[in-house]
Protein backbone atom coordinates (compact mmCIF):
# COMPACT_ATOMS: atom_id res chain seq x y z
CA UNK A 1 30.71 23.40 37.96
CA UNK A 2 32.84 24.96 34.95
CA UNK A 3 32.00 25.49 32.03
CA UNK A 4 33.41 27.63 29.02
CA UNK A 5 30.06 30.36 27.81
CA UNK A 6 31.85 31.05 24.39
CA UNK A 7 33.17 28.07 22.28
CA UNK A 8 35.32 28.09 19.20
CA UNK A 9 35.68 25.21 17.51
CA UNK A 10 38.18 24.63 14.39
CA UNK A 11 37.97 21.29 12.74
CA UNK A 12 40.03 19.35 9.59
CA UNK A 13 37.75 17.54 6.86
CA UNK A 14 38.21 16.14 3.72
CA UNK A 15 36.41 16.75 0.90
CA UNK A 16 36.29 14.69 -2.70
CA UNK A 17 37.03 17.66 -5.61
CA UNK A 18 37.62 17.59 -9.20
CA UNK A 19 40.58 20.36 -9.63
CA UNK A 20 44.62 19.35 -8.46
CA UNK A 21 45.67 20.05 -5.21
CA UNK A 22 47.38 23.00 -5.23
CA UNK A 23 51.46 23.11 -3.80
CA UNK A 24 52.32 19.37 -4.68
CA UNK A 25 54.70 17.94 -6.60
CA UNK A 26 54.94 17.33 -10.32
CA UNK A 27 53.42 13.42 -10.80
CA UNK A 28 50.29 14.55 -8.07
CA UNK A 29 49.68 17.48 -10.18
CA UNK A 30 49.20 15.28 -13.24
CA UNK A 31 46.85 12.75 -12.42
CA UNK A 32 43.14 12.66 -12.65
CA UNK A 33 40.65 11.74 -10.48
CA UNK A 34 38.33 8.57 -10.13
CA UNK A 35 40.36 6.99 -13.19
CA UNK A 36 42.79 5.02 -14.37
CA UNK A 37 46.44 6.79 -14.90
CA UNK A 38 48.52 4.90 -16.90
CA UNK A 39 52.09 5.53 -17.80
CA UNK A 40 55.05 4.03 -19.50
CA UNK A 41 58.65 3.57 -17.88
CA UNK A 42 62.14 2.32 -18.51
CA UNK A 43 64.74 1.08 -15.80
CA UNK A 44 68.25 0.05 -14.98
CA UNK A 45 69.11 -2.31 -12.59
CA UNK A 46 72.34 -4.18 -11.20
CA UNK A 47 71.79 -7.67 -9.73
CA UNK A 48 73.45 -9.27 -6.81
CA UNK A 49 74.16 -12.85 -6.88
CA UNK A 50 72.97 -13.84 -2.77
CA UNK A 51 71.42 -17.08 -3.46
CA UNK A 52 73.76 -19.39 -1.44
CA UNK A 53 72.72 -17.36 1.83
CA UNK A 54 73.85 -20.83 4.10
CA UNK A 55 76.89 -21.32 1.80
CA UNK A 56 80.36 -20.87 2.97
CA UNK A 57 81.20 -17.31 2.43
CA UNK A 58 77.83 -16.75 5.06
CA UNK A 59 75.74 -15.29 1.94
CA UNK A 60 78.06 -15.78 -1.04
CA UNK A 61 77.23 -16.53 -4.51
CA UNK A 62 76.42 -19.50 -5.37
CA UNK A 63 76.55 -18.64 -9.57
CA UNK A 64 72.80 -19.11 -10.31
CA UNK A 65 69.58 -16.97 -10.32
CA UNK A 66 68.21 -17.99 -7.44
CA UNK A 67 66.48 -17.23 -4.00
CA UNK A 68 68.00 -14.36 -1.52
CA UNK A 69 69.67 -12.46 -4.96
CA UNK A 70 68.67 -9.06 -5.48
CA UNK A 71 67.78 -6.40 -7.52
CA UNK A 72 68.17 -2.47 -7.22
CA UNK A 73 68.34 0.26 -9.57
CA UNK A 74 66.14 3.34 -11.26
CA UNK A 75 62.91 3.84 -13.21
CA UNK A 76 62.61 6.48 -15.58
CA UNK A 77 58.58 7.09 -15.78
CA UNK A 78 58.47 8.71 -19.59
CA UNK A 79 54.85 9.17 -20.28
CA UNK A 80 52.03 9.20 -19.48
CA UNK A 81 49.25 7.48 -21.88
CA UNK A 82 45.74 7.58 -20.05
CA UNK A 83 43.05 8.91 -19.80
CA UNK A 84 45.37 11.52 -21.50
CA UNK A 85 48.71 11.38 -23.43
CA UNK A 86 51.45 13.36 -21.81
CA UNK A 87 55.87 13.69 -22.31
CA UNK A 88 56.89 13.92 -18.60
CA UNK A 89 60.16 15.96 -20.03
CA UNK A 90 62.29 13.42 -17.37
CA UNK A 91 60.80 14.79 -14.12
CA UNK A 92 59.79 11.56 -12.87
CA UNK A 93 61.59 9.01 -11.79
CA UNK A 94 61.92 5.74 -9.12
CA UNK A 95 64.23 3.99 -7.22
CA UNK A 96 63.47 -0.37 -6.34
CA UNK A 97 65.12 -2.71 -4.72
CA UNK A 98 63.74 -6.24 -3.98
CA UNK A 99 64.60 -9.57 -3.41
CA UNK A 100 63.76 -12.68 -4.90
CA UNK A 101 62.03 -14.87 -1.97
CA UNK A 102 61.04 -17.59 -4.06
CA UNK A 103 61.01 -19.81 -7.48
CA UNK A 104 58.65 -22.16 -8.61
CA UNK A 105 60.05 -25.07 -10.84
CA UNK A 106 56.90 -27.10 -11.66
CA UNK A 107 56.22 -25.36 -15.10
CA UNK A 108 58.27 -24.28 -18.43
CA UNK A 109 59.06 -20.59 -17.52
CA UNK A 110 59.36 -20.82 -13.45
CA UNK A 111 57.40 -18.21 -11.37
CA UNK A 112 60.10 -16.10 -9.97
CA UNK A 113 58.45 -14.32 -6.52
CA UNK A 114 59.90 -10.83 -5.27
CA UNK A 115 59.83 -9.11 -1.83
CA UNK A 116 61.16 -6.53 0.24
CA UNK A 117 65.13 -6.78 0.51
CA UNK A 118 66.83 -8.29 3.81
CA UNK A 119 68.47 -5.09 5.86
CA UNK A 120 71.92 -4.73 6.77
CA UNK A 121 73.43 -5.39 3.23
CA UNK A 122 72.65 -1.74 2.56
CA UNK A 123 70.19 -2.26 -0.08
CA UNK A 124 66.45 -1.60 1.75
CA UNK A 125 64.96 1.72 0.44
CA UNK A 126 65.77 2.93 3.93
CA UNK A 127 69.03 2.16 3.35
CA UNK A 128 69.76 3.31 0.11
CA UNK A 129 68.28 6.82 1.47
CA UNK A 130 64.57 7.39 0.70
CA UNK A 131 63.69 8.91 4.15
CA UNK A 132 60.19 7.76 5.51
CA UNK A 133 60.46 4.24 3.51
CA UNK A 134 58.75 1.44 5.29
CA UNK A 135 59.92 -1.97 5.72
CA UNK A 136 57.68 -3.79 3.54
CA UNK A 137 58.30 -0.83 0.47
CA UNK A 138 60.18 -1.66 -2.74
CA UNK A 139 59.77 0.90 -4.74
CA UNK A 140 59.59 5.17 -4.16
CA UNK A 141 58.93 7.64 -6.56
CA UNK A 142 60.37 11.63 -6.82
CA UNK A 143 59.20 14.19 -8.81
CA UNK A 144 60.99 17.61 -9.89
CA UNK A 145 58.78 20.40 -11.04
CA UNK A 146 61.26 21.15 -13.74
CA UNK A 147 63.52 18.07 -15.62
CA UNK A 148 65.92 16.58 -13.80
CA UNK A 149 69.56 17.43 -14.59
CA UNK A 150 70.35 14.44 -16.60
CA UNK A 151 68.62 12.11 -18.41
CA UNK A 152 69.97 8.92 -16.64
CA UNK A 153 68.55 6.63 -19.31
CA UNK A 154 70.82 8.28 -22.02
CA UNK A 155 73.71 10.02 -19.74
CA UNK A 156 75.89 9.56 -17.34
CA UNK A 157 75.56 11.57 -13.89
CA UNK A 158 79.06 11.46 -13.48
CA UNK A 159 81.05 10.75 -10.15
CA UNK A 160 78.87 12.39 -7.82
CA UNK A 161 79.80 9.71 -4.98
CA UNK A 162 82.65 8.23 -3.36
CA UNK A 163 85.98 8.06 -5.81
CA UNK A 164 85.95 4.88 -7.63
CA UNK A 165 84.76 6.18 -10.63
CA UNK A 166 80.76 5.90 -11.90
CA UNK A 167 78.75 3.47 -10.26
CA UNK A 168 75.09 2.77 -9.50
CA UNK A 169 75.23 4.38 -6.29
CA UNK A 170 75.71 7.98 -8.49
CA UNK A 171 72.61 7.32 -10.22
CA UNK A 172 70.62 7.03 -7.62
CA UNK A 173 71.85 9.74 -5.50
CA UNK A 174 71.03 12.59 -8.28
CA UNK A 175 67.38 11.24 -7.86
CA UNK A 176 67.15 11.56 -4.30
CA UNK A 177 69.63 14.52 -4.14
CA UNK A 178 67.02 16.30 -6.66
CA UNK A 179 63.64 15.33 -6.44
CA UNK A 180 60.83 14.90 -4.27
CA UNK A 181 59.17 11.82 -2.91
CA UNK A 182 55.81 11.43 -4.22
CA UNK A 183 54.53 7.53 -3.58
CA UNK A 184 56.21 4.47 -1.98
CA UNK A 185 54.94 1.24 -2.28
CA UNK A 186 55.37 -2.74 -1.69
CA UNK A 187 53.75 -6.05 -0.21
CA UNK A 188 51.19 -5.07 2.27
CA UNK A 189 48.31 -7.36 2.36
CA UNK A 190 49.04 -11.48 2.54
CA UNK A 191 49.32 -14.02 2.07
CA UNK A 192 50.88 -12.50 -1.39
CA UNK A 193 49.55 -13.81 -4.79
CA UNK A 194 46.61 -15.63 -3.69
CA UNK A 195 44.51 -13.13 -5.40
CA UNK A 196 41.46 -10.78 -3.94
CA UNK A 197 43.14 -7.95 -2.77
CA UNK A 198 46.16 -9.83 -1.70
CA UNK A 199 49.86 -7.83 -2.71
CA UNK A 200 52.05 -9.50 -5.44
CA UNK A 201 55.79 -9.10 -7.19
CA UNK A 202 55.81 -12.36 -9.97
CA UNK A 203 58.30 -12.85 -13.01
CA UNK A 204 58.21 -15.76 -15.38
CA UNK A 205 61.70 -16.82 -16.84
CA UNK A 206 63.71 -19.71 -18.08
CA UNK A 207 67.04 -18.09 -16.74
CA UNK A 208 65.50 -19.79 -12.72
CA UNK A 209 68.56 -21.77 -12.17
CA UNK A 210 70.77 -20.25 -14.80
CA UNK A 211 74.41 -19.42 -14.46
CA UNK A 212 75.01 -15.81 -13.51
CA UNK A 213 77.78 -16.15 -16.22
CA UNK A 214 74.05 -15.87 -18.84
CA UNK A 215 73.18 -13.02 -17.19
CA UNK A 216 76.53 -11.16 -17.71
CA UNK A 217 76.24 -11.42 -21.10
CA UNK A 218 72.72 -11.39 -22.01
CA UNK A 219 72.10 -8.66 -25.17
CA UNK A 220 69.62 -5.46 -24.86
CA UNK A 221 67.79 -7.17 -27.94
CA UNK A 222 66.71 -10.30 -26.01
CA UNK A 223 63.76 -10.56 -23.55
CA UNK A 224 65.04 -13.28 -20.88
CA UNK A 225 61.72 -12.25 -18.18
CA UNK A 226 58.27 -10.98 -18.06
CA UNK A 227 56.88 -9.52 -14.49
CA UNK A 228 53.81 -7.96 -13.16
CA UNK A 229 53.25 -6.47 -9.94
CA UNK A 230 50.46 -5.89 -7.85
CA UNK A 231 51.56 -3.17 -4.40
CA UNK A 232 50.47 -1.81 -1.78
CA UNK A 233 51.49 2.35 -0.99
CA UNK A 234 52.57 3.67 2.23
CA UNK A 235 53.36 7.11 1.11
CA UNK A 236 50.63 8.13 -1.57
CA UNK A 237 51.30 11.41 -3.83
CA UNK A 238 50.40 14.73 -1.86
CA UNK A 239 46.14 15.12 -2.01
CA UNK A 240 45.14 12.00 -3.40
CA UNK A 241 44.22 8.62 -1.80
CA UNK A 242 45.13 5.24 -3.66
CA UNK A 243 42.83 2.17 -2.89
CA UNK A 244 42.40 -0.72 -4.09
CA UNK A 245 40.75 -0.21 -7.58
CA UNK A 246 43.34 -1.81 -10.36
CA UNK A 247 43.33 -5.42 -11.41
CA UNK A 248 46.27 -7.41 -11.81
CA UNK A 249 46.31 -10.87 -13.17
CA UNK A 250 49.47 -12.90 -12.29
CA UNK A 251 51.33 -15.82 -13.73
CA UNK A 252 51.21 -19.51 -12.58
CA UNK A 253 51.77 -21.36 -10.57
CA UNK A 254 49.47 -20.61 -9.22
CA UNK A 255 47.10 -20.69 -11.70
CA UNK A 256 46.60 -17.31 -12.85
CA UNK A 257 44.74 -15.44 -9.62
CA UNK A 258 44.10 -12.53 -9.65
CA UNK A 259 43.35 -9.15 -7.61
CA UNK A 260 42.87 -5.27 -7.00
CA UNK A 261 45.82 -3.54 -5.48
CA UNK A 262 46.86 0.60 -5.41
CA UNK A 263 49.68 0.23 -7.53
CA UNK A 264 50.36 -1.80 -10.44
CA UNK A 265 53.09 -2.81 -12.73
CA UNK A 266 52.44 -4.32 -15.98
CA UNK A 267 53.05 -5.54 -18.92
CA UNK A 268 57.22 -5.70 -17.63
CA UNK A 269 60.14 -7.35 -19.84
CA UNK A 270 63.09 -7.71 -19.01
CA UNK A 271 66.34 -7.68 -21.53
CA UNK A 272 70.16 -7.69 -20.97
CA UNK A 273 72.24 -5.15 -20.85
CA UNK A 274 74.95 -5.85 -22.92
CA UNK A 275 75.44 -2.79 -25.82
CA UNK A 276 73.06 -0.65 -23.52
CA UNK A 277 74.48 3.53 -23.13
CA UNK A 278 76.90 3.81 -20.06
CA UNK A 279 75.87 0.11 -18.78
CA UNK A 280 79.72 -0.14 -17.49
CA UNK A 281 78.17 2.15 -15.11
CA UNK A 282 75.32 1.59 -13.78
CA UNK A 283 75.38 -2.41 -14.05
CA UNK A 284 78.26 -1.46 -10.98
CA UNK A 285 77.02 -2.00 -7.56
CA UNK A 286 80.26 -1.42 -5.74
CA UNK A 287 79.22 1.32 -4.03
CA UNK A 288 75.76 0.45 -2.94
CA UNK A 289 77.18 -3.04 -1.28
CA UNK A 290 80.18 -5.32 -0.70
CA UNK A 291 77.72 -8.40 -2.16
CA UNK A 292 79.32 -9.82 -5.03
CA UNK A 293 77.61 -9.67 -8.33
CA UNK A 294 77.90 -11.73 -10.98
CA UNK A 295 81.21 -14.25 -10.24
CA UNK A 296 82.38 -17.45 -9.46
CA UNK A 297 82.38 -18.26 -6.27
CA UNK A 298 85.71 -20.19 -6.00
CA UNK A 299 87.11 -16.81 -7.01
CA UNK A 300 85.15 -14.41 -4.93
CA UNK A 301 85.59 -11.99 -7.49
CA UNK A 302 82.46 -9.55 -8.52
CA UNK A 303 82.08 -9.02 -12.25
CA UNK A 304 79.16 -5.85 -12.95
CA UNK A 305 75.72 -7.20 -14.42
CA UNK A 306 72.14 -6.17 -14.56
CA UNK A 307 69.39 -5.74 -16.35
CA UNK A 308 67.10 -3.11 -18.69
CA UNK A 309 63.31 -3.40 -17.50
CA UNK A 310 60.20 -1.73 -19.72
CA UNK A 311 56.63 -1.40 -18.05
CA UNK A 312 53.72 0.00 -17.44
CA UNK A 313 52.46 2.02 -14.12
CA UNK A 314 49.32 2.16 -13.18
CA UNK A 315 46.95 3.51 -10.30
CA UNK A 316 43.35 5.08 -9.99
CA UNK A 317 43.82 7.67 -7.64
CA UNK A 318 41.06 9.80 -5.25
CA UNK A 319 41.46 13.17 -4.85
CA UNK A 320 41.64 14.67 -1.48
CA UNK A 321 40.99 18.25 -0.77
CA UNK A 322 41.85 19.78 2.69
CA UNK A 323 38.96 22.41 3.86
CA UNK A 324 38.44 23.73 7.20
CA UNK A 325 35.14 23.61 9.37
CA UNK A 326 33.98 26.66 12.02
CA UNK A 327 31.48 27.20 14.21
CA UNK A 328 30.89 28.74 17.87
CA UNK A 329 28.13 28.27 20.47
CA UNK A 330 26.64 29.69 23.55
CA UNK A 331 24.79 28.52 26.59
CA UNK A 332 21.05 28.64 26.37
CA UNK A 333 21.06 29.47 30.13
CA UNK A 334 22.24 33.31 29.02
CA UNK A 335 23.00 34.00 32.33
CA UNK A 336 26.81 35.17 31.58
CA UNK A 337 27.78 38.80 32.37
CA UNK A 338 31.12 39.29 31.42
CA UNK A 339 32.14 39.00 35.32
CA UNK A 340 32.88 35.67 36.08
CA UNK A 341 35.70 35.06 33.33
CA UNK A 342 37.18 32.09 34.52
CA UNK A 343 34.33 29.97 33.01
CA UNK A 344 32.13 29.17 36.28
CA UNK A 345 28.20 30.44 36.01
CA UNK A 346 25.65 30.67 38.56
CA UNK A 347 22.28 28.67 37.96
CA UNK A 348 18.46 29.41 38.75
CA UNK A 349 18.47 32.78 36.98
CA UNK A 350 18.84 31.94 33.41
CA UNK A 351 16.40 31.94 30.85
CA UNK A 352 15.70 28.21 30.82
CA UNK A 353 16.44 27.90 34.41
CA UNK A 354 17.96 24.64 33.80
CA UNK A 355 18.66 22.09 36.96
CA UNK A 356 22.67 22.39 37.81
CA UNK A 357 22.79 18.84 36.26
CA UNK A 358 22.14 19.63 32.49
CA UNK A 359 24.36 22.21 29.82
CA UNK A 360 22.22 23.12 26.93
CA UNK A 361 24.11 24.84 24.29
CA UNK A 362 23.09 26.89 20.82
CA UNK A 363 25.77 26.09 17.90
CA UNK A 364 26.30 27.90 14.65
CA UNK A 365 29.02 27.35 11.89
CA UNK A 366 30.21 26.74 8.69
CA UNK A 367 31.48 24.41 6.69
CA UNK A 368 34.09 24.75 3.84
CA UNK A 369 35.28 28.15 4.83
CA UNK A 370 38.02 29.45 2.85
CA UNK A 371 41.98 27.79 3.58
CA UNK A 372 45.16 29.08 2.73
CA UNK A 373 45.40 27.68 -0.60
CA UNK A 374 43.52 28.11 -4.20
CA UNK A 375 41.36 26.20 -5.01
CA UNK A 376 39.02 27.38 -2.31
CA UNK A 377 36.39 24.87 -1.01
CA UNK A 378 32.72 25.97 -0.52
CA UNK A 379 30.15 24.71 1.48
C-alpha cells in the first residue's frame, strides 16, 4: 500500500462579509449588502419593425407594433437612490435588446410580452458584442472606474464605426469598447409571468397594433408605454451573489401575479423620440442590421425610429468574500523515517500498530488565513 505521510491541503471558501470586495469594478463597489439597491436610469432605443416574420419579404415589416419586432439600444444608470443617494458621474451604463414574443388584446392597454431576440439578424447580446452573454440574456451592464468619455444621453460619440455617418451601432460600441461587464441578465425561470419566482419582461400600451408610421413621430413629451421587468442574471457583479429577493408585480392579463426575481426593472415609461438631443442618430439602426425599421412595406424602404425609456433598477445583492482554508496532517502510525520517500510505509512497528487495512491520520489547520487582497478574512 501507498500512502502520502505529509499532507497539504489548500481549499477555496466563501465567506458572507460586510466591507466591498476589493479589485472590482465601479457598480460592485457601490452596492451594499443584504439590501435593496435602487437606482434610476434613462435609455435610447431604435425599433425594428419584424412583425410579419411569414410575410413575403421572409421577415419584412408588416407596418404595425407587433410580435417578432425588436428593440435594442443603451441605458444610462444615473443614480443611485437607496439605501443611499449617490451621482454615478456616467460610469454606468447597459446595453438591451429583446423581442416582443407576444400581445395580449383582451383588455384596454394590451400586455405587450418581451424575450430574448431571435439570432442571426445580428441583434442577440452575443451578437452585438458583449462576450460571455447567454442565450436567454437581454440586458448587460459595464462599468468604468472613471466617467465614460461621453455622455451618450446628451452627446454624440461620433463615427466611431463603419462610414455611413452616426448610427446606433457607435453608441454602443464606446460602451463595450470602454467599460467593463459587471451583470447580465434575462428570462431564466418559466413558464414566464405566472408569478412565484417565475422570470418576466411585460409592457402595457395602446400603440399594440398601431401603425409604425405613430411611432415615427411620437413626441419626447408623451408616454405611449409603461413596462416592468422581473430577470434572471447569468453574470452577477464581481463578489456578490444575486437571488431571488425583489418583488415585482406585473400587469394583466394575467391578472396582476406577481414574484421575486434577481433583477428588477420598474416603474418604466416609455416616450417618443421626436425633439430628443442627436435622436437622428441613435434612432438609426443601419449598422446594427439590414431589418427595416419603421416603413411601408410596399416600399421596402427603412425610415429611423425609436424610443426614450425612464426606470428604475433594482437588486438585493449578497456579498461574497473569497478566503482561503489550510491545514496538514500526519499518520498516527509515526513510523516514517525520511527513507522511504516515495510514499510506501511499513506496518507492525508504529505506535498504534494499526492492521495494514486501516490509515489513521492527525489533521491541523486554519481557516481564513490571509489572501492576496485587503480586506483580509479571519477565522
Amino acid at each position: 500500500m501507498t500512502r502520502k505521510p505529509l499532507l497539504i491541503i489548500a481549499a477555496a471558501c466563501l465567506f458572507l462579509a460586510l466591507d466591498a470586495p476589493a479589485q472590482t469594478g465601479y457598480l460592485s463597489s457601490i452596492l451594499v449588502d443584504g439590501v435593496v439597491n435602487g437606482f434610476e436610469d434613462q435609455s435610447r432605443e431604435v425599433f425594428f419593425d419584424r412583425s410579419d416574420v411569414n410575410g413575403p419579404f421572409g421577415g419584412g415589416p408588416d407596418g404595425i407594433l407587433g410580435v417578432g419586432d425588436i428593440l435594442t439600444g443603451f441605458v444610462r444608470i444615473d443614480n443611485k437612490v437607496s439605501p443611499d443617494g449617490l451621482d454615478l458621474n456616467n460610469q454606468v451604463y447597459a446595453i438591451f435588446s429583446q423581442e416582443i414574443t407576444s400581445v395580449d388584446d383582451s383588455d384596454a392597454g394590451s400586455a405587450i410580452r418581451f424575450g430574448p431576440v431571435t439570432p442571426g439578424l445580428g441583434l442577440t447580446l452575443t451578437e452585438l458584442g458583449v462576450a460571455g452573454a447567454a442565450a436567454s440574456d437581454m440586458v448587460a451592464v459595464f462599468s468604468r472606474n472613471v466617467p465614460f468619455s461621453t455622455n451618450l444621453i446628451l452627446n454624440s460619440p461620433g463615427d466611431r464605426v463603419g462610414a455611413g455617418g452616426v448610427t446606433m451601432a457607435d453608441y454602443l460600441d464606446l460602451i463595450l469598447k470602454e467599460g467593463t461587464l459587471e451583470l447580465t441578465a434575462g428570462l431564466s425561470d418559466g413558464p414566464f409571468c405566472t408569478g412565484g419566482d417565475s422570470d418576466c419582461f411585460q409592457a402595457t400600451s395602446v400603440l399594440a397594433g398601431a401603425s409604425v408610421g405613430t411611432l415615427a413621430t411620437s413626441s419626447s413629451s408623451i408616454t405611449i408605454a409603461n413596462f416592468i421587468a422581473g430577470l434572471e442574471t447569468s453574470i452577477d457583479p464581481a463578489g456578490w451573489l444575486l437571488t431571488d429577493a425583489v418583488t415585482a408585480g406585473f400587469f394583466a392579463p394575467p391578472a396582476g401575479p406577481f414574484s421575486v426575481n434577481e433583477l428588477v426593472i420598474s416603474n418604466g415609461a416609455v416616450r417618443g423620440a421626436v425633439g430628443v438631443a442627436n435622436s437622428a442618430e441613435w434612432t438609426d439602426g443601419s449598422e446594427l442590421s439590414s431589418l427595416i425599421q419603421c416603413g411601408a412595406d410596399s416600399e421596402r424602404e427603412s425610415i429611423p425610429c425609436g424610443f426614450v425609456n425612464d426606470a428604475d433598477f433594482v437588486l438585493i445583492p449578497k456579498l461574497l468574500l473569497a478566503c482561503r482554508f489550510t491545514g496538514g496532517g500526519v499518520d498516527t502510525d509515526l513510523n516514517w523515517d525520511g527513507t522511504l520517500e516515495d510514499g510506501s510505509m511499513r506496518r507492525g512497528n508504529g505506535a498504534g500498530n494499526l492492521p495494514d487495512n486501516i490509515d489513521r491520520y492527525q489533521m491541523g489547520g486554519q481557516a481564513g488565513a490571509n489572501t492576496g487582497a485587503q480586506p483580509q478574512p479571519k477565522g
